[in-house]
C-alpha atoms as a PDB file:
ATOM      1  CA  UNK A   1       7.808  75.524  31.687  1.00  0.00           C
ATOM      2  CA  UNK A   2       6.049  72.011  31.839  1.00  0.00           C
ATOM      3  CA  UNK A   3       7.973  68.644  30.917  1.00  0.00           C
ATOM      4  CA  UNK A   4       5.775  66.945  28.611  1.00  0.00           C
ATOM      5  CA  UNK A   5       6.501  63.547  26.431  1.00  0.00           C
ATOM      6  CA  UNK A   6       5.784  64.420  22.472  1.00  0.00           C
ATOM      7  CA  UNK A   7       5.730  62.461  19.272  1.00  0.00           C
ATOM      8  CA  UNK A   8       7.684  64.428  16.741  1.00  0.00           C
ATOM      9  CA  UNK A   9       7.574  62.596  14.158  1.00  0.00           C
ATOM     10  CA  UNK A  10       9.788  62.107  10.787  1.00  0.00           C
ATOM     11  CA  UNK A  11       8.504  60.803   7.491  1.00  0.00           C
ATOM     12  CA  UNK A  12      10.989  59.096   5.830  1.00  0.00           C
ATOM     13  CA  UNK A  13      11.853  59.539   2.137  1.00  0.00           C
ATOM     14  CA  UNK A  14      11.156  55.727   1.091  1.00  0.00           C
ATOM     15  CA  UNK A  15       7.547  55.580   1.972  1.00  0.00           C
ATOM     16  CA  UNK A  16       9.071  52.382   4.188  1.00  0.00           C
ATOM     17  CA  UNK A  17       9.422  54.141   7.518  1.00  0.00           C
ATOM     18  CA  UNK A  18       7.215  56.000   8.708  1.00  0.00           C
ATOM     19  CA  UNK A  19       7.558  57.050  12.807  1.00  0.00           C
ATOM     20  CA  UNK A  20       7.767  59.320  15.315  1.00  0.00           C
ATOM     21  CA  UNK A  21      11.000  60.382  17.434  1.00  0.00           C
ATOM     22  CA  UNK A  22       9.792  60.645  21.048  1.00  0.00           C
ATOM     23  CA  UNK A  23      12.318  63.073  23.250  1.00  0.00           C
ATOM     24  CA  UNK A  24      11.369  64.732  26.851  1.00  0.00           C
ATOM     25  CA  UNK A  25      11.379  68.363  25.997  1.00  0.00           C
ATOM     26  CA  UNK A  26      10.742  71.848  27.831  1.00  0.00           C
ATOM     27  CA  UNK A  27       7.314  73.348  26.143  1.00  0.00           C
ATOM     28  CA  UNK A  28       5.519  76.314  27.054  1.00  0.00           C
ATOM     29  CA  UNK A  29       1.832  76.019  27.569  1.00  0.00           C
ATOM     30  CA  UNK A  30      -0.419  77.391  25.448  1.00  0.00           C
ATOM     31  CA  UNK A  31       1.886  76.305  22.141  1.00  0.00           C
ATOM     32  CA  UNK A  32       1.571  74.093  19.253  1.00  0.00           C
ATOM     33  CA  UNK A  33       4.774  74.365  17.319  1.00  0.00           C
ATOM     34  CA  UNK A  34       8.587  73.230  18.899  1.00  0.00           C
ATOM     35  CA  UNK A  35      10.996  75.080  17.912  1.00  0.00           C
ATOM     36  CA  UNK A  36      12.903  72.372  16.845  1.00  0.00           C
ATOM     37  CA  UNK A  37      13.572  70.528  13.387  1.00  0.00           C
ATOM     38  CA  UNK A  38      13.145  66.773  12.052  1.00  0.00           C
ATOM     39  CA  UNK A  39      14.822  65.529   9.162  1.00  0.00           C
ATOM     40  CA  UNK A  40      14.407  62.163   7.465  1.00  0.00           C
ATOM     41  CA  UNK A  41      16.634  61.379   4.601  1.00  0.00           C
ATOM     42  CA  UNK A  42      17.513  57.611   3.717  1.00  0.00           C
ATOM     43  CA  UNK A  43      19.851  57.637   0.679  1.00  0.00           C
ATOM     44  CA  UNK A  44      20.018  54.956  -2.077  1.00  0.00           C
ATOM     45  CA  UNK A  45      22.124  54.320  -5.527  1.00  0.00           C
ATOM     46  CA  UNK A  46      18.483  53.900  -7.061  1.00  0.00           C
ATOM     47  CA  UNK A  47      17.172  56.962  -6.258  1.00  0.00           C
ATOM     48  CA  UNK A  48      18.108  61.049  -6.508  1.00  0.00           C
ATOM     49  CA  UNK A  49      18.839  62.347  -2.878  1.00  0.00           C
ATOM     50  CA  UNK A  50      16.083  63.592  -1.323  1.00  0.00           C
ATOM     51  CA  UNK A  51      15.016  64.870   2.676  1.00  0.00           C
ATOM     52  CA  UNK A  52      11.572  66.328   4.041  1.00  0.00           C
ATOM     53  CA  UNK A  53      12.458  68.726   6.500  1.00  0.00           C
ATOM     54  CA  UNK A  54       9.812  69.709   9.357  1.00  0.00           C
ATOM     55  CA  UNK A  55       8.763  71.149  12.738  1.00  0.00           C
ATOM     56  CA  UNK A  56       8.684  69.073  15.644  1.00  0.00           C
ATOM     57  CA  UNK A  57       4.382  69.614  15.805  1.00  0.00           C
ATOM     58  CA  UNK A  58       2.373  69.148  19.069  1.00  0.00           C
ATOM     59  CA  UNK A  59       0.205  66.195  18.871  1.00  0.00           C
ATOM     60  CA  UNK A  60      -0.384  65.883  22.360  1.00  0.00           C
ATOM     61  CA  UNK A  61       0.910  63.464  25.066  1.00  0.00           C
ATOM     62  CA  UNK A  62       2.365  60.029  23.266  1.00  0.00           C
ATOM     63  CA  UNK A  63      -0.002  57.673  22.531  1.00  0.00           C
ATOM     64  CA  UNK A  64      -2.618  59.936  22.057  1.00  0.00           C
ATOM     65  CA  UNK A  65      -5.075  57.889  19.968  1.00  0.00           C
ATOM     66  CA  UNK A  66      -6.489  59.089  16.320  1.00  0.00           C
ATOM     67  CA  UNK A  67      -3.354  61.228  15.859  1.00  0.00           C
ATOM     68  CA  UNK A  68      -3.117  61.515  11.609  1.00  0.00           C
ATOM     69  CA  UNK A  69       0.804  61.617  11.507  1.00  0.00           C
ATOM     70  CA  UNK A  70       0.965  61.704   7.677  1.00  0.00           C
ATOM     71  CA  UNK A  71      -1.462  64.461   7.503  1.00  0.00           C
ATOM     72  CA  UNK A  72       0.384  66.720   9.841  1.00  0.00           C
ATOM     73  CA  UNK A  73       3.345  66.162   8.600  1.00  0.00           C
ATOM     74  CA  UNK A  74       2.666  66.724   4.814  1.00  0.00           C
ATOM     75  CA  UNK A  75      -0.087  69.756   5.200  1.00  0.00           C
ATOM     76  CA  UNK A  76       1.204  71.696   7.810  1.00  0.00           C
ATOM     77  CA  UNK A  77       4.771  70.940   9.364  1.00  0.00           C
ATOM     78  CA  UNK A  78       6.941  70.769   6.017  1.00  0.00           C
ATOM     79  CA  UNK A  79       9.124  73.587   6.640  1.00  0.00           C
ATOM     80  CA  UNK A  80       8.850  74.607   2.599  1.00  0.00           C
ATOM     81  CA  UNK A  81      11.190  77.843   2.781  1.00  0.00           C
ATOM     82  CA  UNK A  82      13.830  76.370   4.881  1.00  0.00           C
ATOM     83  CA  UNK A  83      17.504  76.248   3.402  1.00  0.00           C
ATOM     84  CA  UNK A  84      18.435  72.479   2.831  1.00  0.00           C
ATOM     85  CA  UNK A  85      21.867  71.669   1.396  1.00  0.00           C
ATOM     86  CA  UNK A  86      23.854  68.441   1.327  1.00  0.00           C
ATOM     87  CA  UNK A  87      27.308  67.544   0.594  1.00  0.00           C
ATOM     88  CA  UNK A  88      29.343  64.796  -0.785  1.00  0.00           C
ATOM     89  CA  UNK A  89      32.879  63.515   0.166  1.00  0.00           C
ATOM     90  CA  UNK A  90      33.614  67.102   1.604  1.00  0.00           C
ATOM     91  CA  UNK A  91      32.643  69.526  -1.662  1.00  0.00           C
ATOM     92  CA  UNK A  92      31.083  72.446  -1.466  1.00  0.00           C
ATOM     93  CA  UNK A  93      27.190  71.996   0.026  1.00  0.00           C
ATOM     94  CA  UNK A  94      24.783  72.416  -2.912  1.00  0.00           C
ATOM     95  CA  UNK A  95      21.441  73.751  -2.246  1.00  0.00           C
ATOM     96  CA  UNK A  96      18.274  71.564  -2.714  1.00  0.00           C
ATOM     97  CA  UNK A  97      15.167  72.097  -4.477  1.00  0.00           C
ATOM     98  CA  UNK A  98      11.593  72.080  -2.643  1.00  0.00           C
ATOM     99  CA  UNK A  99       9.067  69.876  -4.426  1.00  0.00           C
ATOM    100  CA  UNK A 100       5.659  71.627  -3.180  1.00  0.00           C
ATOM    101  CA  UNK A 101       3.365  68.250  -4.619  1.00  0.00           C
ATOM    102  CA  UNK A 102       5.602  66.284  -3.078  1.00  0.00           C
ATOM    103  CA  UNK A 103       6.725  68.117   0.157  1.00  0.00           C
ATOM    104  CA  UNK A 104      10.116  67.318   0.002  1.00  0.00           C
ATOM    105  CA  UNK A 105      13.779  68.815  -0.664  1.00  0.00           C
ATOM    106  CA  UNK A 106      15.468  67.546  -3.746  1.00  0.00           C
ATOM    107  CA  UNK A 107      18.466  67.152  -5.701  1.00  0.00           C
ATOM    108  CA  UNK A 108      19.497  65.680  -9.050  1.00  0.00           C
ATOM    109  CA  UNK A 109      22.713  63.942  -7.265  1.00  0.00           C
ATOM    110  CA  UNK A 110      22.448  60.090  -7.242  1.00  0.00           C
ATOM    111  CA  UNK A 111      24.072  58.349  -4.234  1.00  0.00           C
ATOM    112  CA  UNK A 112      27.004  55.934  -4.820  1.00  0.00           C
ATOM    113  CA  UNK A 113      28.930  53.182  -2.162  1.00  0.00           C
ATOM    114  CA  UNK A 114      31.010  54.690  -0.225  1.00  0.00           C
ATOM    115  CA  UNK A 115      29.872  58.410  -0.637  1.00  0.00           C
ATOM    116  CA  UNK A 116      30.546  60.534   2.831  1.00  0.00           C
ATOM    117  CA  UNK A 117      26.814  62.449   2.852  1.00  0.00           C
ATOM    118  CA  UNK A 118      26.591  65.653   4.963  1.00  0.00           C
ATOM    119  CA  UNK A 119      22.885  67.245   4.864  1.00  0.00           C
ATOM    120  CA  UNK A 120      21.948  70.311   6.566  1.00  0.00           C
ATOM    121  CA  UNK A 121      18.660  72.409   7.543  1.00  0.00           C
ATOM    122  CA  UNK A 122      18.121  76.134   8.629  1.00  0.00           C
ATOM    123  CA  UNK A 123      14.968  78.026   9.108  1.00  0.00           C
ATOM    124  CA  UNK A 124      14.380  81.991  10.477  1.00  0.00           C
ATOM    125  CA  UNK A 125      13.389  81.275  14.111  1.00  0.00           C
ATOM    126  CA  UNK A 126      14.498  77.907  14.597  1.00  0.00           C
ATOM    127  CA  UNK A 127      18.207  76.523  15.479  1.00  0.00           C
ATOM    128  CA  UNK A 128      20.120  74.574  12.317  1.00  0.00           C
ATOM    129  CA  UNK A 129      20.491  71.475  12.538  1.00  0.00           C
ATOM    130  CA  UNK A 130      22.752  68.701  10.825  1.00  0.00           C
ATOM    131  CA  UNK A 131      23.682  65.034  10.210  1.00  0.00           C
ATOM    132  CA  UNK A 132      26.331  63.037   8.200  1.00  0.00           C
ATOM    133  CA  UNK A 133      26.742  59.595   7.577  1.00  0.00           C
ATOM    134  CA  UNK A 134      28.727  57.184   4.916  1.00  0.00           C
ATOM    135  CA  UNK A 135      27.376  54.810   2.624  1.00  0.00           C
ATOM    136  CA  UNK A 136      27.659  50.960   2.559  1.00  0.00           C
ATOM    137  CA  UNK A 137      30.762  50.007   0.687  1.00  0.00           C
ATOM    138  CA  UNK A 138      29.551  46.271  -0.312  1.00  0.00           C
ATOM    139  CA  UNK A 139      26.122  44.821  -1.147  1.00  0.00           C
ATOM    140  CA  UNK A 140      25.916  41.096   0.125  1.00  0.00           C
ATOM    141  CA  UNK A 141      24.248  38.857  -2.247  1.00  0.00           C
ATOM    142  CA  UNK A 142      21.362  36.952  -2.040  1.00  0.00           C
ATOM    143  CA  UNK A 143      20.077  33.484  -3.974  1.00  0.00           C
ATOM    144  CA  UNK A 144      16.855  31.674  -3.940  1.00  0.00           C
ATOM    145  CA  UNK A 145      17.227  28.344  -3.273  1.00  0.00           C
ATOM    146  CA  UNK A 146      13.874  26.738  -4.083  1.00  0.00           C
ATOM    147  CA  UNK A 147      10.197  27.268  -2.855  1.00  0.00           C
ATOM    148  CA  UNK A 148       7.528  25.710  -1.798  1.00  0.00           C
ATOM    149  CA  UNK A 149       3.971  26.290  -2.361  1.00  0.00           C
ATOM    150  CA  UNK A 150       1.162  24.932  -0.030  1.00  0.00           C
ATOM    151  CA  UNK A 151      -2.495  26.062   0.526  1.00  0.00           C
ATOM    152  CA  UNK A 152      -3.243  28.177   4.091  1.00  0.00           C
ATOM    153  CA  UNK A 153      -6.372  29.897   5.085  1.00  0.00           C
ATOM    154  CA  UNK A 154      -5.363  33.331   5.052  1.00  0.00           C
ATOM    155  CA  UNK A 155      -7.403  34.003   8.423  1.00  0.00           C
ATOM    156  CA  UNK A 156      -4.551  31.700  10.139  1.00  0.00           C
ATOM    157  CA  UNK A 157      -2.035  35.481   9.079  1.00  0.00           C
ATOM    158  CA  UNK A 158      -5.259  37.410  10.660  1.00  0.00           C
ATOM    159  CA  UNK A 159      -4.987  35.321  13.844  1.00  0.00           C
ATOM    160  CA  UNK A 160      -1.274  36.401  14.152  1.00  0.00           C
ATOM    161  CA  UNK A 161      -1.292  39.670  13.394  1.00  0.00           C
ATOM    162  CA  UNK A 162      -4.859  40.973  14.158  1.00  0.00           C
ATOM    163  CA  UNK A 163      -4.586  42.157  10.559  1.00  0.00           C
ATOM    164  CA  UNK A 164      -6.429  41.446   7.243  1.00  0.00           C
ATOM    165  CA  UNK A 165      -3.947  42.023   4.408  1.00  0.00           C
ATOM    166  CA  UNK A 166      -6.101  40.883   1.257  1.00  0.00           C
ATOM    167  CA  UNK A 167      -3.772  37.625   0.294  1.00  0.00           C
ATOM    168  CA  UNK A 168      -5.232  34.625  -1.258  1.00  0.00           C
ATOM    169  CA  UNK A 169      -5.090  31.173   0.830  1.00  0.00           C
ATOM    170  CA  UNK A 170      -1.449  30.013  -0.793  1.00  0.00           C
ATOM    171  CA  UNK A 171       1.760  31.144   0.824  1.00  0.00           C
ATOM    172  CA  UNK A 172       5.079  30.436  -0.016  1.00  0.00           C
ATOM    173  CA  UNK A 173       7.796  29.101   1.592  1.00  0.00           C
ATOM    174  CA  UNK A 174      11.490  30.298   0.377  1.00  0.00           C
ATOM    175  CA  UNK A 175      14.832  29.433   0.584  1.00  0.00           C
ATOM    176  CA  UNK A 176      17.734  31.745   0.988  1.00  0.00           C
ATOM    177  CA  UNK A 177      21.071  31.547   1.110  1.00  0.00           C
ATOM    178  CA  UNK A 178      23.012  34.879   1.855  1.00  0.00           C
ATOM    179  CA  UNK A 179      26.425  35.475   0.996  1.00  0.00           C
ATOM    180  CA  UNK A 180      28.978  38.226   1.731  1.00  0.00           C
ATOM    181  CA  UNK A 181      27.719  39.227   5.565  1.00  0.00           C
ATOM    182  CA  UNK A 182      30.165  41.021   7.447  1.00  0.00           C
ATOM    183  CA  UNK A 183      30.514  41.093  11.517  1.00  0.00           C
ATOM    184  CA  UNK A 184      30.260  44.629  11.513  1.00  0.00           C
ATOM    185  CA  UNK A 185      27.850  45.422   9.055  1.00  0.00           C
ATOM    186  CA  UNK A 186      23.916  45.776   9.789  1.00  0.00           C
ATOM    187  CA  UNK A 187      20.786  44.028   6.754  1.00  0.00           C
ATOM    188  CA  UNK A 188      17.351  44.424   6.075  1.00  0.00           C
ATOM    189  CA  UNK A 189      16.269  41.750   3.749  1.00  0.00           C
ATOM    190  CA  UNK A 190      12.759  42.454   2.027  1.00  0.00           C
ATOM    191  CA  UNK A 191      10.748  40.266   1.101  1.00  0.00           C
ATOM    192  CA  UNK A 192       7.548  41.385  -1.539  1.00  0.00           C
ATOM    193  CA  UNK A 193       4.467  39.982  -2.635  1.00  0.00           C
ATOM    194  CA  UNK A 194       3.006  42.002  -5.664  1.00  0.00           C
ATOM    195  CA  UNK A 195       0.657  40.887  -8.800  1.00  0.00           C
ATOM    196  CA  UNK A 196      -0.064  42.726 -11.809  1.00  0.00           C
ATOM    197  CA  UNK A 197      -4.352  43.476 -11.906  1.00  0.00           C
ATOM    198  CA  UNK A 198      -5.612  45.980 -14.671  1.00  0.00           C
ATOM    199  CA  UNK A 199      -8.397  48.275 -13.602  1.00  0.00           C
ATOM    200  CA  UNK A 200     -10.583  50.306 -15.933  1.00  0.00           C
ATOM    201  CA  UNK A 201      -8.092  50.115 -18.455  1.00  0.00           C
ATOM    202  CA  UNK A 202      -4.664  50.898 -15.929  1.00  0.00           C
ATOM    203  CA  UNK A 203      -2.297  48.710 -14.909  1.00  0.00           C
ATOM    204  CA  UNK A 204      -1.874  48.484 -10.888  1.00  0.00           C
ATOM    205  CA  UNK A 205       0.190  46.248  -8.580  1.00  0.00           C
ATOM    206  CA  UNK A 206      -1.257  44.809  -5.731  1.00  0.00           C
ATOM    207  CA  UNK A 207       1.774  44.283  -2.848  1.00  0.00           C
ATOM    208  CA  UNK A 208       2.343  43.143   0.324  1.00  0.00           C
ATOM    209  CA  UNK A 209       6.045  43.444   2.197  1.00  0.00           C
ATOM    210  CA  UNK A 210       4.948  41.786   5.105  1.00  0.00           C
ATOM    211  CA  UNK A 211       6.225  38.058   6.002  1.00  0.00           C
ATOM    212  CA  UNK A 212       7.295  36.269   8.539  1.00  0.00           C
ATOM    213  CA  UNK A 213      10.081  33.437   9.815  1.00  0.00           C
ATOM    214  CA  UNK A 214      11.023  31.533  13.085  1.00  0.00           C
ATOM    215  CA  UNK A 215      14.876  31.202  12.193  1.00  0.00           C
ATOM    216  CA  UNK A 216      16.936  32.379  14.948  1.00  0.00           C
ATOM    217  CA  UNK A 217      18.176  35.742  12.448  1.00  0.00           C
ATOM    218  CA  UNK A 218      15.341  37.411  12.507  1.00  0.00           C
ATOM    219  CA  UNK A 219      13.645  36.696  16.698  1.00  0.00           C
ATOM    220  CA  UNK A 220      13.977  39.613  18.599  1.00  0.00           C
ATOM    221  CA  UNK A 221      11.488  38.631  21.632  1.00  0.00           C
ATOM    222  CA  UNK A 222      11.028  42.521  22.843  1.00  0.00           C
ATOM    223  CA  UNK A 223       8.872  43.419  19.726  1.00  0.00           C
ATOM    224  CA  UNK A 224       6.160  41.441  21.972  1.00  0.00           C
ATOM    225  CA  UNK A 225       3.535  42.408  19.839  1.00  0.00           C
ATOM    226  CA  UNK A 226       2.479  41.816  16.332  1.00  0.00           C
ATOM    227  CA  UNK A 227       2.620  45.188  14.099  1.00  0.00           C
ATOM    228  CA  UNK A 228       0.449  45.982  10.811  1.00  0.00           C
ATOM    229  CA  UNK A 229       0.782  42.300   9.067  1.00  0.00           C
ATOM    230  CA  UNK A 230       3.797  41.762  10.940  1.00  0.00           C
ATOM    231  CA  UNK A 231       3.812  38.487  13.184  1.00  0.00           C
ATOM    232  CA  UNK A 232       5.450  39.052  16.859  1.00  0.00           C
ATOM    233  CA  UNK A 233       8.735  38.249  17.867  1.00  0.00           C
ATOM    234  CA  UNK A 234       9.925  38.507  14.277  1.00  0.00           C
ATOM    235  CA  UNK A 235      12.394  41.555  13.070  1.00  0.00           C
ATOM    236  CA  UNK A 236      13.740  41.935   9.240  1.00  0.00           C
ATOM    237  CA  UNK A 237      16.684  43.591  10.238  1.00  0.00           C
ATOM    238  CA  UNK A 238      19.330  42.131  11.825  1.00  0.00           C
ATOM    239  CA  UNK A 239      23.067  42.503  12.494  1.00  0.00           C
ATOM    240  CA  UNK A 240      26.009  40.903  10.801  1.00  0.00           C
ATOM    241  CA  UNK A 241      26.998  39.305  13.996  1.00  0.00           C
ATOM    242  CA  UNK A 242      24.020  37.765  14.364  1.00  0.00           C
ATOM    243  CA  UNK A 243      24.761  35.616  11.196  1.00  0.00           C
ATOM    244  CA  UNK A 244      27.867  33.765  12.667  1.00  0.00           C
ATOM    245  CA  UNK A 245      29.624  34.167   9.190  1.00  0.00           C
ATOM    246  CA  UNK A 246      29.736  35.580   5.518  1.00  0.00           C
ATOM    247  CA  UNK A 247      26.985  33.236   4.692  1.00  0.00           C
ATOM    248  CA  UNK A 248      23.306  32.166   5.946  1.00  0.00           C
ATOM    249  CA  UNK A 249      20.878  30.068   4.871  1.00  0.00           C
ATOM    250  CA  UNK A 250      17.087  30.377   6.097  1.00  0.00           C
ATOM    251  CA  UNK A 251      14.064  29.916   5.156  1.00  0.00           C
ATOM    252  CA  UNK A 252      10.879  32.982   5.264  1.00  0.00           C
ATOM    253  CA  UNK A 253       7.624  32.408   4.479  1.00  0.00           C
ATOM    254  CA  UNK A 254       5.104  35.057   2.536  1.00  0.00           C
ATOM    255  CA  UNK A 255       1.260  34.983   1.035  1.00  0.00           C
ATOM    256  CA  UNK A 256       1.181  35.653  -2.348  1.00  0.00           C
ATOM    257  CA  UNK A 257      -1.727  37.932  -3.959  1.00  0.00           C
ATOM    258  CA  UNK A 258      -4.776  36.865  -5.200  1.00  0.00           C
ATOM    259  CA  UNK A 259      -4.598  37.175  -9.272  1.00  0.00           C
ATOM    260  CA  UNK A 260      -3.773  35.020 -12.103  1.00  0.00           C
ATOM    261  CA  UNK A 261      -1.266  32.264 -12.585  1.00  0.00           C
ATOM    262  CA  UNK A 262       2.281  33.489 -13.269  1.00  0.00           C
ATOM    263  CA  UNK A 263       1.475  36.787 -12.428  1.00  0.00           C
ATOM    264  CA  UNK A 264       1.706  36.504  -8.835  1.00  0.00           C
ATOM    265  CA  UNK A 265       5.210  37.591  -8.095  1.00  0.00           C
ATOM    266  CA  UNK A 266       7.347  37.137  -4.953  1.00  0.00           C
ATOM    267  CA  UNK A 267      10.582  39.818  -4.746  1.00  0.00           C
ATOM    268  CA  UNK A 268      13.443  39.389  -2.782  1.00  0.00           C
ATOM    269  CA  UNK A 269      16.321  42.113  -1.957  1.00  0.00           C
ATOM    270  CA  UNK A 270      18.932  42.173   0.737  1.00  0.00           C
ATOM    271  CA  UNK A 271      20.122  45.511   1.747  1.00  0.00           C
ATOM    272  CA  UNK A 272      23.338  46.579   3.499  1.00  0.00           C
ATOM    273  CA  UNK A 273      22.057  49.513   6.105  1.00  0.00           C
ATOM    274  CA  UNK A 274      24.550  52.430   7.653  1.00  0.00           C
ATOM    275  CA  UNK A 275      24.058  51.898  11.432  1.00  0.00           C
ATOM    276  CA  UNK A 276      22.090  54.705  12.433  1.00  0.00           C
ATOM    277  CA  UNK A 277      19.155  53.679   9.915  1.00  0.00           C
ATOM    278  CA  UNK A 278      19.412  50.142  11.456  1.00  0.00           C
ATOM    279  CA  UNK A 279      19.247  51.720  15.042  1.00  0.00           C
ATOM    280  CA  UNK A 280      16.702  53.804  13.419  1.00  0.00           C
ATOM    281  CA  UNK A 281      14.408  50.679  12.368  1.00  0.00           C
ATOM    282  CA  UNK A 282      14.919  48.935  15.316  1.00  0.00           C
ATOM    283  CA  UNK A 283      13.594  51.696  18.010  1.00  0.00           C
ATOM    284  CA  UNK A 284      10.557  52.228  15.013  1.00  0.00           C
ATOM    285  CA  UNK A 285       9.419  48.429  15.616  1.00  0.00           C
ATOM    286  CA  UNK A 286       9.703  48.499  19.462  1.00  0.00           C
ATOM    287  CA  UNK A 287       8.122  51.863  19.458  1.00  0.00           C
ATOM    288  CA  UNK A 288       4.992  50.511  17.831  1.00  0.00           C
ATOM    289  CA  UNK A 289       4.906  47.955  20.284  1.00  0.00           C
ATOM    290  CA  UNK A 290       5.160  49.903  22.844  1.00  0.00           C
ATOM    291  CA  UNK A 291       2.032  52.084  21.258  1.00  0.00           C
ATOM    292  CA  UNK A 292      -0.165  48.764  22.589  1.00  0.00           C
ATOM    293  CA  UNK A 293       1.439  48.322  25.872  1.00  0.00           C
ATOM    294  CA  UNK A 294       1.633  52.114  26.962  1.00  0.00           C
ATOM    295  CA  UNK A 295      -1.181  51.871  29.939  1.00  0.00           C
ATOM    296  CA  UNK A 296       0.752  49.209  31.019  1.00  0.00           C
ATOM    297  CA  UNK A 297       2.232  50.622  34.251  1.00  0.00           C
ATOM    298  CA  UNK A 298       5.519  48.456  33.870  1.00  0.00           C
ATOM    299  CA  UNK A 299       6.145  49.490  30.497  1.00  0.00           C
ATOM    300  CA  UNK A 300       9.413  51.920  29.880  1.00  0.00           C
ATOM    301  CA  UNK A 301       9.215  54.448  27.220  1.00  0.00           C
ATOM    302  CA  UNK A 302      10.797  54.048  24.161  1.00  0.00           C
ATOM    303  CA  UNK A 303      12.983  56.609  22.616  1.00  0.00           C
ATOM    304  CA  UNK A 304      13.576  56.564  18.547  1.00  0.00           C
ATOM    305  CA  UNK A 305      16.812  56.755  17.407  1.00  0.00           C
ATOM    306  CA  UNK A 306      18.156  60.094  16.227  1.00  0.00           C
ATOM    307  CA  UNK A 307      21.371  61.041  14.666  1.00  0.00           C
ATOM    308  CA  UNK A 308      20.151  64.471  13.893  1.00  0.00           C
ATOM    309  CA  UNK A 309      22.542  67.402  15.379  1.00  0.00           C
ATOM    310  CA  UNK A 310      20.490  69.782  16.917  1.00  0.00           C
ATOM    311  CA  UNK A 311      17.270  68.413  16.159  1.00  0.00           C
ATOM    312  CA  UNK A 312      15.707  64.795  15.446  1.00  0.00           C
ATOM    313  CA  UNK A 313      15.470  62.230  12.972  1.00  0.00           C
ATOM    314  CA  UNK A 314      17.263  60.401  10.506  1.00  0.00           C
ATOM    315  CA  UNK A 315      20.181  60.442   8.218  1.00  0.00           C
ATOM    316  CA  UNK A 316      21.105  57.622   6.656  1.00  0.00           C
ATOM    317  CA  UNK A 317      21.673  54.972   3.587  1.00  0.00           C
ATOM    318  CA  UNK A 318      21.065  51.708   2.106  1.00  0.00           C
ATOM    319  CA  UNK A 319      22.865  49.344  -0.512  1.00  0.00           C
ATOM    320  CA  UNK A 320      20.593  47.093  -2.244  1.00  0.00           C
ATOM    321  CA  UNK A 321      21.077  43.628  -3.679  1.00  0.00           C
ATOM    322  CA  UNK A 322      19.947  43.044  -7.309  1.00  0.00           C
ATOM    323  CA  UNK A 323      16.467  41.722  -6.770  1.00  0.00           C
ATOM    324  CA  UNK A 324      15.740  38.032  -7.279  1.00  0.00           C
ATOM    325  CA  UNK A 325      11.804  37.222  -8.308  1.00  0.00           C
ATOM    326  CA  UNK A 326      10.045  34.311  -8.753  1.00  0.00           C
ATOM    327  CA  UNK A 327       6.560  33.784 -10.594  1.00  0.00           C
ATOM    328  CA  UNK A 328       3.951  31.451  -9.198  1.00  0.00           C
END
């Protein structure tokens, strides 16, 4: 038996997280497949419930360079015959419905606040595994203040990041002021940039949910490094303790999307996140630092939060804000 570090990795439901859950397991040599299960479901009032269910797949030692984790995961680790049921506020577990195009487990029940959410996975060869979790009660609110629009040259973003993201030279600040925090609850607040382009014929949507601000909220000076479009130090989750109060005003700043006048569109949502997801997205962002930094000897390993019985991945829910948009 050899003691080797793996990234098993979960795709979430949401198309927003998308990770790997790094655990020190016993392997045999000479394997590809862990006989072990991920499950990533992220539940929402605007959405049917939904979970992909996988193997934990080999992709060598972590940090292994070229690795295609969407690929993997979608062509050849979906466990498609497994037996996925969930539960609501302690009925009877109701069996889901594999989507083959899709590679997913469905269901045609809608979450709602305050819903108590069991979910559970079994395949022939491989132990069950299980998670539960409750939905946010209460969506905070959030209003835009005003805005202010000033010309940047969109290398300045590229300079940050070490990422091109297509914007035009215009960003936008925005003013926010949040309302309804709780000490004990944990946020994500999302911030879009999309505009409306037709090509040959089709209408598409060009977006960007990267942006950045230096209020005190959203620091967190261990995510060292920048990730994808996202400037360092900067983390859009945060806890409600971190707030100091119900309400908040700050200020975040975004690059709108080059197309026409009044059809470049900034969208802004707060959500209310059960506190395993926000665990969740928390070891996701220092996990992709730590991706840069891992041949640095003083570097620890970072482990991705799980609340997966038996198994790994995530279980959890959101509570959205009405989204408020502004046209520029």
């Amino acid at each position: 038996m050899k003691r080797l570090k793996y990234l098993i990795s979960a795709l979430s439901i949401v198309a927003v997280v998308l990770t790997g859950c790094e655990k020190e397991l016993g392997f045999d040599e000479g394997g590809e497949n862990l006989n072990v299960i991920a499950i990533s479901m992220v539940a929402s009032p605007d959405t049917t419930l939904e979970a992909i269910v996988a193997r934990t797949y080999r992709t060598g030692v972590v940090g292994t360079e070229g690795t295609n984790v969407v690929e993997t995961f979608l062509k050849a680790a979906t466990l498609r015959f497994a037996t996925v049921t969930y539960s609501v506020n302690g009925a009877s577990p109701v069996e889901m419905v594999y989507d083959a195009e899709h590679c997913r487990f469905r269901s045609d029940y809608r979450p709602k606040a305050g819903d108590v959410i069991a979910v559970s996975a079994s395949e022939q060869n491989f132990p069950s595994v299980s998670a539960n979790f409750t939905m946010p009660t209460v969506a905070p609110t959030v209003e835009i203040v005003r805005t202010r629009k000033y010309q940047q040259d969109h290398l300045l973003d590229q300079l940050e990041t070490g990422y091109y993201d297509g914007g035009q030279d215009t960003v936008v600040d925005i003013s926010l002021r949040m309302k309804g925090l709780e000490p004990s609850g944990y946020y994500r607040l999302n911030v879009r940039s999309l505009t409306e382009k037709v090509v040959d014929g089709k209408t598409v949507y060009d977006t960007n949910d990267c942006y950045h601000s230096y209020d005190p909220l959203f620091q967190d000076i261990r995510l060292s490094k920048p990730r994808k479009g996202w400037y360092k130090d900067f983390s859009n989750v945060f806890a409600g303790t971190a707030a100091g109060g119900s309400d908040y005003e700050c200020t975040v700043t975004t690059r709108l999307r080059k197309g026409d006048v009044g059809k470049r569109i900034v969208e802004v949502e707060l959500q209310s996140l059960t506190e395993d997801l926000y665990y969740y997205l928390k070891s996701v962002m220092l996990y992709q630092v730590y991706l840069q930094l891992i041949n640095d000897a003083q570097t620890e390993a970072v482990q991705i939060h799980s609340n997966v019985d038996g198994g790994f991945g995530i279980a959890g829910g959101l509570l959205g804000t009405e989204k408020r948009a502004v046209a520029f």
